[in-house]
Protein backbone atom coordinates (compact mmCIF):
# COMPACT_ATOMS: atom_id res chain seq x y z
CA UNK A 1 -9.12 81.68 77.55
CA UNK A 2 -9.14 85.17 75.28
CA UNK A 3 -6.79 83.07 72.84
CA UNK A 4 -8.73 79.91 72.83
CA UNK A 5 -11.72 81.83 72.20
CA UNK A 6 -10.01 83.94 69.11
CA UNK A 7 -8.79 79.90 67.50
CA UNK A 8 -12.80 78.96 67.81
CA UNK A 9 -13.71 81.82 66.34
CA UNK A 10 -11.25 81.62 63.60
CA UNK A 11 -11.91 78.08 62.60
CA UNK A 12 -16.09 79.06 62.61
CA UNK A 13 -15.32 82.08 60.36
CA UNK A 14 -13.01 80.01 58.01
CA UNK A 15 -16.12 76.92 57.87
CA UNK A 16 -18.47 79.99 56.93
CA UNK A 17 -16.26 81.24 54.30
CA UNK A 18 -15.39 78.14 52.83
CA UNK A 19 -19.57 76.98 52.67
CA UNK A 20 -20.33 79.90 51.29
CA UNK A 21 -17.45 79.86 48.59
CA UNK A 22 -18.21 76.78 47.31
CA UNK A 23 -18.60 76.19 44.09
CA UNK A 24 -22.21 74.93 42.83
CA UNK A 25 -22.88 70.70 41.63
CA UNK A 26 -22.90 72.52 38.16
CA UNK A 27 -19.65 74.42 38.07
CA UNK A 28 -17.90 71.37 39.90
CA UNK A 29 -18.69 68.85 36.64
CA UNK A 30 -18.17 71.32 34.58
CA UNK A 31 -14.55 71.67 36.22
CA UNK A 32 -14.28 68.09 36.28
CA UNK A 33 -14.56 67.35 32.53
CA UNK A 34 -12.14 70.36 31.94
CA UNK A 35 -9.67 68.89 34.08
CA UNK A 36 -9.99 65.54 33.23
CA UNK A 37 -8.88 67.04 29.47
CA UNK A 38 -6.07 69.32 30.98
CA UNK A 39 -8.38 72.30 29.67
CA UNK A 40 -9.20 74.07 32.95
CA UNK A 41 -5.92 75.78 33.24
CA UNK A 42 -5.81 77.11 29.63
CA UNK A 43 -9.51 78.36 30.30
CA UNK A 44 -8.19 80.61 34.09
CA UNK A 45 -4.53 81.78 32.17
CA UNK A 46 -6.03 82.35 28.42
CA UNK A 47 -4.61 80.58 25.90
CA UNK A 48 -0.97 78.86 25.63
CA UNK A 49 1.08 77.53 22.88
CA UNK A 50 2.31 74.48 25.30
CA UNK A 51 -0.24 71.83 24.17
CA UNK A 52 0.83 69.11 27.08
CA UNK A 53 -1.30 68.02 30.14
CA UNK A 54 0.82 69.04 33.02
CA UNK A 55 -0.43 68.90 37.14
CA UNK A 56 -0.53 71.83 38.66
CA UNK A 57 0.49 71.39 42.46
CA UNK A 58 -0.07 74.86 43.66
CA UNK A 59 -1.60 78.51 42.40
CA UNK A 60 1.22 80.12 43.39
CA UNK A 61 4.33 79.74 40.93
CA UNK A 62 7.16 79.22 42.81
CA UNK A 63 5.39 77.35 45.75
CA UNK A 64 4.53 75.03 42.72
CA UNK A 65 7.49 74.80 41.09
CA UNK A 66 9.39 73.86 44.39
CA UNK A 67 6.36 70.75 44.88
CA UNK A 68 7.14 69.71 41.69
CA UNK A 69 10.80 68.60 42.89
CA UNK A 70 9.63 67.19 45.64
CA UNK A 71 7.97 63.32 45.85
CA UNK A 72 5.43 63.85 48.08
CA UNK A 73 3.88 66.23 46.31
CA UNK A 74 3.34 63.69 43.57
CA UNK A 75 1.93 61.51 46.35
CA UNK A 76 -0.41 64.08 47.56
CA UNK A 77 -1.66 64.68 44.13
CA UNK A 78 -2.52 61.08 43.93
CA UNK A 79 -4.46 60.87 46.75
CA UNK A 80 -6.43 63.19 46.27
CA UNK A 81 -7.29 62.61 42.67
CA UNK A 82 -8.49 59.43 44.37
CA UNK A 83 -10.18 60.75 46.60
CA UNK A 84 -12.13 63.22 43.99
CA UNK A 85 -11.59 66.33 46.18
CA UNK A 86 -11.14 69.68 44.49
CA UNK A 87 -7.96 70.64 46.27
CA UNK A 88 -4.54 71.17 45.27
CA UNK A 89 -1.46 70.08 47.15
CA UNK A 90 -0.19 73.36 48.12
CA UNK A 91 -3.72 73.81 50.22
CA UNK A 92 -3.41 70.63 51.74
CA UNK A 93 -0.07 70.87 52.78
CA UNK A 94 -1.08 75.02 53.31
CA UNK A 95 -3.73 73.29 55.71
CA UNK A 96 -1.56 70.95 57.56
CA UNK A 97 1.29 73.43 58.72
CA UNK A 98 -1.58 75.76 59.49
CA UNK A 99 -3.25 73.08 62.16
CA UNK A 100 -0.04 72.35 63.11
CA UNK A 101 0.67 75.63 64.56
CA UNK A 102 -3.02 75.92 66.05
CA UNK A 103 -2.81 72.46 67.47
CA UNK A 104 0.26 73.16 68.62
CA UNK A 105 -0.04 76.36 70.26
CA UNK A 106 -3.52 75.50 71.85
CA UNK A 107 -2.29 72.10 73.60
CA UNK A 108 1.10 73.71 74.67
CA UNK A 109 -0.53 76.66 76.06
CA UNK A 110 -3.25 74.28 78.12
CA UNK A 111 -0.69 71.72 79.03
CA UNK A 112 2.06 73.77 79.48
CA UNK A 113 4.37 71.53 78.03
CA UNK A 114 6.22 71.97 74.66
CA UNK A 115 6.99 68.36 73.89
CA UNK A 116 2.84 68.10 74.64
CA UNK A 117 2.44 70.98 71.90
CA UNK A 118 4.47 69.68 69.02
CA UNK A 119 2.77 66.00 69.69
CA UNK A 120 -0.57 67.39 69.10
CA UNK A 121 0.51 69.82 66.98
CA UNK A 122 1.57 66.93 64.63
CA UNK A 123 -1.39 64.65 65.30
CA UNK A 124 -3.54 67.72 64.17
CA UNK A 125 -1.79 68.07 61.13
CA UNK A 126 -2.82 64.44 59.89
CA UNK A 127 -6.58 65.81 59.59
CA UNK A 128 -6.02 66.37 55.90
CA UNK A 129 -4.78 63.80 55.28
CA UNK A 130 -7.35 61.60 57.15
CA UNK A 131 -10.02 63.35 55.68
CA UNK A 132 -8.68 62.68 51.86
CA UNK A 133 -7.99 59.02 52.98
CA UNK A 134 -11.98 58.95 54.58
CA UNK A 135 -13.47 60.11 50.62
CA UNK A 136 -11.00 58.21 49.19
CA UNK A 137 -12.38 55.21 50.54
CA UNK A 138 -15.38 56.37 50.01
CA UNK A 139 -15.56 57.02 45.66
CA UNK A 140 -13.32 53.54 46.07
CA UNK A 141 -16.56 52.03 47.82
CA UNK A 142 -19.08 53.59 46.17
CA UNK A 143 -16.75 52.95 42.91
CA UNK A 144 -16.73 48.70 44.02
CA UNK A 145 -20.22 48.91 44.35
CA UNK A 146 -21.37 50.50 40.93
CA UNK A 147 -18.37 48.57 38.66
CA UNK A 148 -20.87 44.88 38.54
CA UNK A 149 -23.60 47.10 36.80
CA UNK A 150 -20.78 48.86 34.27
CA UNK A 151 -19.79 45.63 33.81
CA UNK A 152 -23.19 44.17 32.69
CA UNK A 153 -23.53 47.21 30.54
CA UNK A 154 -20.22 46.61 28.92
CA UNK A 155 -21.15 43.46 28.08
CA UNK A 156 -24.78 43.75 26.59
CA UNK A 157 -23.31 46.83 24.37
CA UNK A 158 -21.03 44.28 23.20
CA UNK A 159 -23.48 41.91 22.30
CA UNK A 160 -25.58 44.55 20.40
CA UNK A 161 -22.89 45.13 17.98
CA UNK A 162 -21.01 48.18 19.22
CA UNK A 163 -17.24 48.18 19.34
CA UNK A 164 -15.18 48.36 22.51
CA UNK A 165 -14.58 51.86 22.19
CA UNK A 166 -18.27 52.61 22.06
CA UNK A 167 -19.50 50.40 24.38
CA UNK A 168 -16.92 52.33 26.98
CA UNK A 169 -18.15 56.02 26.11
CA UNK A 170 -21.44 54.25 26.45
CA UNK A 171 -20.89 52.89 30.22
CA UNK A 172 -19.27 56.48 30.51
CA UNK A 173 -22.51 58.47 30.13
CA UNK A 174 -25.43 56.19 31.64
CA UNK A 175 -23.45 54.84 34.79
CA UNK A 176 -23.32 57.20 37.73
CA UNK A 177 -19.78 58.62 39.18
CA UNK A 178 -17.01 58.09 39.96
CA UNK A 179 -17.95 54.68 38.09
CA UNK A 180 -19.11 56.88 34.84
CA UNK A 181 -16.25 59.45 34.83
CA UNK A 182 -13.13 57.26 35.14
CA UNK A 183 -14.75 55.12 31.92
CA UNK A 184 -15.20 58.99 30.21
CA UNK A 185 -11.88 59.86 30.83
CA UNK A 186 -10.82 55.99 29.50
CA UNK A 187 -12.74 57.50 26.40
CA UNK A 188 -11.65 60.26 26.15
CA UNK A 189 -7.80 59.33 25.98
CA UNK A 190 -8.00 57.05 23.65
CA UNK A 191 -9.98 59.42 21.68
CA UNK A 192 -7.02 61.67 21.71
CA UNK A 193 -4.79 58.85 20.21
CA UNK A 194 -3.58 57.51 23.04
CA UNK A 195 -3.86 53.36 22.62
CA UNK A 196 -6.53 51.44 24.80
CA UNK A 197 -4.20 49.59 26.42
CA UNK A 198 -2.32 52.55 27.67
CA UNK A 199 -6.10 54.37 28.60
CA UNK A 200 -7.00 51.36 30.69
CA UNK A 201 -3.59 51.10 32.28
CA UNK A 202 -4.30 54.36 33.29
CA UNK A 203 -7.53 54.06 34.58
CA UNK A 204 -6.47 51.14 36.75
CA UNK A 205 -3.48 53.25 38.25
CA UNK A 206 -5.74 56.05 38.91
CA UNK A 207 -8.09 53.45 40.61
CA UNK A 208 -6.49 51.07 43.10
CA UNK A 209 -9.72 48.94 43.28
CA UNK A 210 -8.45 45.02 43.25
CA UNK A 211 -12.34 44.52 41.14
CA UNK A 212 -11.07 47.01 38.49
CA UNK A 213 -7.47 45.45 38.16
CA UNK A 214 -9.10 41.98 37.60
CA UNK A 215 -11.29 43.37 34.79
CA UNK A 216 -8.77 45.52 33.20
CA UNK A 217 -6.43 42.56 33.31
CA UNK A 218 -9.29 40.22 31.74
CA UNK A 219 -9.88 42.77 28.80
CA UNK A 220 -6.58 43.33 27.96
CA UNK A 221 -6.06 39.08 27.96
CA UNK A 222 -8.58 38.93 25.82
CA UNK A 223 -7.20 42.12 23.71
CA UNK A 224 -4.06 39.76 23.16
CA UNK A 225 -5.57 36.19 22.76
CA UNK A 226 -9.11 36.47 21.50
CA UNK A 227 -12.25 35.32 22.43
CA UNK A 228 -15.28 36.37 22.94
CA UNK A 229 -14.85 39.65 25.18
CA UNK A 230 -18.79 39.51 26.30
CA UNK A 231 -18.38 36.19 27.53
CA UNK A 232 -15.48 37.06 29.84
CA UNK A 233 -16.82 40.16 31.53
CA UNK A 234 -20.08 38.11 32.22
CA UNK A 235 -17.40 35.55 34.04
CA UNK A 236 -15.04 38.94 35.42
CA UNK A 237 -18.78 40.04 37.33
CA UNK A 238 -20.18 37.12 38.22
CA UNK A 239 -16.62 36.68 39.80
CA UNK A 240 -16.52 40.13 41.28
CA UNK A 241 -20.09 40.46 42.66
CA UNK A 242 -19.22 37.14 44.94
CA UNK A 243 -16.01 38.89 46.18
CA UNK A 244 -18.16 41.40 47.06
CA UNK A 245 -20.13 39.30 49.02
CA UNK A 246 -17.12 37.49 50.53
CA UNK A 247 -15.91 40.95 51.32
CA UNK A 248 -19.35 42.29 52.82
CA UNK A 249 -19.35 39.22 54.96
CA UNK A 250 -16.06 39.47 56.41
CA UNK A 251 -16.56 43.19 57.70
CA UNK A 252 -19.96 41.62 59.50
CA UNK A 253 -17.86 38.85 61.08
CA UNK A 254 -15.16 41.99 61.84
CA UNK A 255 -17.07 44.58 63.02
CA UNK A 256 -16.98 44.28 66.62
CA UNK A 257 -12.95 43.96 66.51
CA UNK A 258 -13.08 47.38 64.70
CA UNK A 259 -15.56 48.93 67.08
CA UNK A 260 -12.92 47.72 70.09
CA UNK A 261 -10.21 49.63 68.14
CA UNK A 262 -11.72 52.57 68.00
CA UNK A 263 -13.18 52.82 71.58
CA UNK A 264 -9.70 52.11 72.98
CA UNK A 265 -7.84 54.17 70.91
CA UNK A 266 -10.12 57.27 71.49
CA UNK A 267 -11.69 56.53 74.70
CA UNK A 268 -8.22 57.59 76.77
CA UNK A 269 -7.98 61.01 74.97
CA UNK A 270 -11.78 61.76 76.13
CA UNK A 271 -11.36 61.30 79.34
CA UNK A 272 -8.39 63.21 79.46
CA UNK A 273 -10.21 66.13 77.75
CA UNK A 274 -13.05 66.04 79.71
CA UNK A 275 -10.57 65.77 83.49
CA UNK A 276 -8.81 68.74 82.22
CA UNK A 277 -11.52 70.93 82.03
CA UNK A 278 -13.31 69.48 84.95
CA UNK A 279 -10.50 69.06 87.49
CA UNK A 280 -7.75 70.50 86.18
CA UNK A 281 -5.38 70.12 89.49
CA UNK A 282 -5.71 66.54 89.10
CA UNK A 283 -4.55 66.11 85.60
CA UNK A 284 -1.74 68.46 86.25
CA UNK A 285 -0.29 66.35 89.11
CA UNK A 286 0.49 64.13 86.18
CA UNK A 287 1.64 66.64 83.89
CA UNK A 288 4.16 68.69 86.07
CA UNK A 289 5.82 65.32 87.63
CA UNK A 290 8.58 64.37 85.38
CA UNK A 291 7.57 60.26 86.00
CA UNK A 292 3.66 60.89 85.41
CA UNK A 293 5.36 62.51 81.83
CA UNK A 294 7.18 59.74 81.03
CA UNK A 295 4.43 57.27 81.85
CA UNK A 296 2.14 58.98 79.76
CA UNK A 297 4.48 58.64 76.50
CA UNK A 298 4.46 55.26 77.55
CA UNK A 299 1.27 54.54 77.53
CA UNK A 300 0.99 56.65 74.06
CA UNK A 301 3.65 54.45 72.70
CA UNK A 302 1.85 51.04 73.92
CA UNK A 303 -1.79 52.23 72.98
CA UNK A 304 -0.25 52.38 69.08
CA UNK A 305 1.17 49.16 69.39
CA UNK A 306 -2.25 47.83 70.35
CA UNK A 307 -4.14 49.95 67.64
CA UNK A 308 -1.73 48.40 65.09
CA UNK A 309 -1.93 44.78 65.97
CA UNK A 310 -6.31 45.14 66.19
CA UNK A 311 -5.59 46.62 62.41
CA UNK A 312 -3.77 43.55 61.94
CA UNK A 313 -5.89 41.08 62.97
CA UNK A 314 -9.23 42.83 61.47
CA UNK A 315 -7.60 43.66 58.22
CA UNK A 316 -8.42 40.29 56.03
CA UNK A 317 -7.09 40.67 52.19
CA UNK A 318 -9.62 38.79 50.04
C-alpha cells in the first residue's frame, strides 16, 4: 500500500510540475514559427555556421545521435509533428519506458504475477503513443473541417488577381490552425527557393488528410496542363465538402458499433479492477490456479480478436 501510495503521489507531483511549466499560447507560436523555419535551435545554442534544417530527436547528444540511426525514431517524429505536440522523441520514448516500469511494478506487485507485470507494464507504455494518435486525429479533424473555407479563400484570391504564391501566404494568415500554419509553412518554403511543387508535396506528406491529397493533386494538374486554377478548387470543395458529408453520415450510421467496441473491450478490465479491490480472495482463486491463468490469456487473446474484427467492420474508407 506504502508503494502504491508513493506511484500516486509521484504521478500528481509530475501533473503539477508539468501544468505549471508550461509554456504560455504566446511563447508556443512563437516556437512554432521558429521551428517551422529550423530557427529555434540556432536561437537555444547561439549561432552556427551549419545553415541546414536538421530534426532534433532528443536534448541530450548522444541519446540523439543514437535515435537518429534508428527508424522509429523517424516514425515518432512524424507522429507527433502530426499530431502538433511540443515533444521530442527522446521524451516520448523517456515516457514510455518510464510507465513501463510503473505499470509494471504496480500490477506485478498486486497480482503477484510477473508475466501479469510485464503485460501491463507494456499496455501502459502505449499511453504515449495513444495520446499522440488521440491529437493527431484531432488537428487532422479539425484540419478536414477548416480546409473547404481555405479552399474558398484560395480561390476568390485567385480571382482578384493575386498570384498563387500570394493567394497561399494569404490563406496562411486569415485561416485559423493547423489549417493556417501548414499553408505558412507551404509559404514559407517556397519563399526560401524551394519549388511549389516540392512545398506542396511536402505539405501533403506532413498531412495525411485524403481532402488535402485531392487538392494538392488538383493544383499541381493544373500546374502541368493549364486551366483555370479558380475554377478547379471551386470543383476540388464542392467535391470535398460532400465527402465530408458522406463521411459525417457514415460515423452516425456507425456509432453504435463503435460504442459496442469500446464497452466490451473495457468493460472486462473494470470489473476486474473493481473485484480486486473489493474481494480480493475471489479474484486470486483465479490468479494463483495455473488453469484460471491460462484461461485468462485466453480470453485476452480472443477479446483482441473481437476488438479487431468490430474495427473492421466499423472502419468504412470513403
Amino acid at each position: 500500500m506504502t508503494t502504491l501510495l508513493f506511484f500516486v503521489l509521484l504521478i500528481i507531483t509530475f501533473c503539477v510540475t508539468l501544468a505549471v511549466t508550461k509554456p504560455t499560447k504566446k511563447e508556443t507560436d512563437l516556437r512554432n514559427r521558429l521551428a517551422g523555419l529550423g530557427l529555434d535551435a540556432e536561437i537555444e545554442q547561439g549561432f552556427t555556421a551549419d545553415i541546414l534544417k536538421r530534426d532534433v530527436y532528443s536534448d541530450s547528444p548522444v541519446f540523439n545521435a543514437f535515435l537518429t540511426r534508428i527508424e522509429l525514431a523517424a516514425n515518432v517524429d512524424t507522429l507527433i509533428k502530426q499530431a502538433g505536440m511540443h515533444w521530442t522523441v527522446g521524451q516520448a520514448l523517456s515516457s514510455a519506458c518510464a510507465i513501463f516500469v510503473v505499470a509494471g511494478l504496480l500490477a506485478g506487485s498486486l497480482l503477484h504475477s510477473i508475466p501479469f507485470g510485464i503485460l501491463f507494464g507494456f499496455i501502459g507504455a502505449t499511453v504515449p503513443y495513444i495520446v499522440l494518435q488521440f491529437k493527431r486525429q484531432i488537428r487532422l479533424n479539425k484540419f478536414t473541417a477548416t480546409l473547404p473555407d481555405a479552399i474558398d479563400l484560395l480561390g476568390r484570391a485567385l480571382r482578384a488577381g493575386h498570384a498563387v504564391t500570394a493567394s497561399i501566404e494569404m490563406v496562411g494568415r486569415e485561416i485559423a490552425d493547423p489549417v493556417g500554419s501548414e499553408f505558412r509553412r507551404v509559404f514559407e518554403e517556397q519563399n526560401f527557393g524551394l519549388p511549389l511543387r516540392e512545398a506542396l508535396l511536402n505539405l501533403a506528406k506532413r498531412v495525411p488528410v485524403a481532402d488535402l491529397q485531392f487538392l494538392v493533386t488538383a493544383m499541381l494538374v493544373q500546374k502541368e496542363t493549364g486551366g483555370n486554377l479558380a475554377e478547379v478548387l471551386d470543383k476540388a470543395g464542392s467535391v470535398i465538402r460532400e465527402r465530408s458529408r458522406l463521411v459525417g453520415q457514415l460515423r452516425i450510421y456507425t456509432a453504435q458499433g463503435r460504442m459496442t467496441g469500446w464497452i466490451l473491450g473495457l468493460l472486462p478490465f473494470i470489473v476486474f479492477g473493481m473485484m480486486e479491490f473489493t474481494n480480493p480472495a475471489y479474484v486470486r482463486l483465479m490468479l494463483d490456479d495455473p488453469d484460471g491463468r491460462k484461461w485468462i490469456w485466453i480470453g485476452l487473446g480472443l477479446m483482441s480478436i473481437g476488438v479487431w474484427m468490430i474495427r473492421k467492420i466499423v472502419s468504412i474508407k470513403v
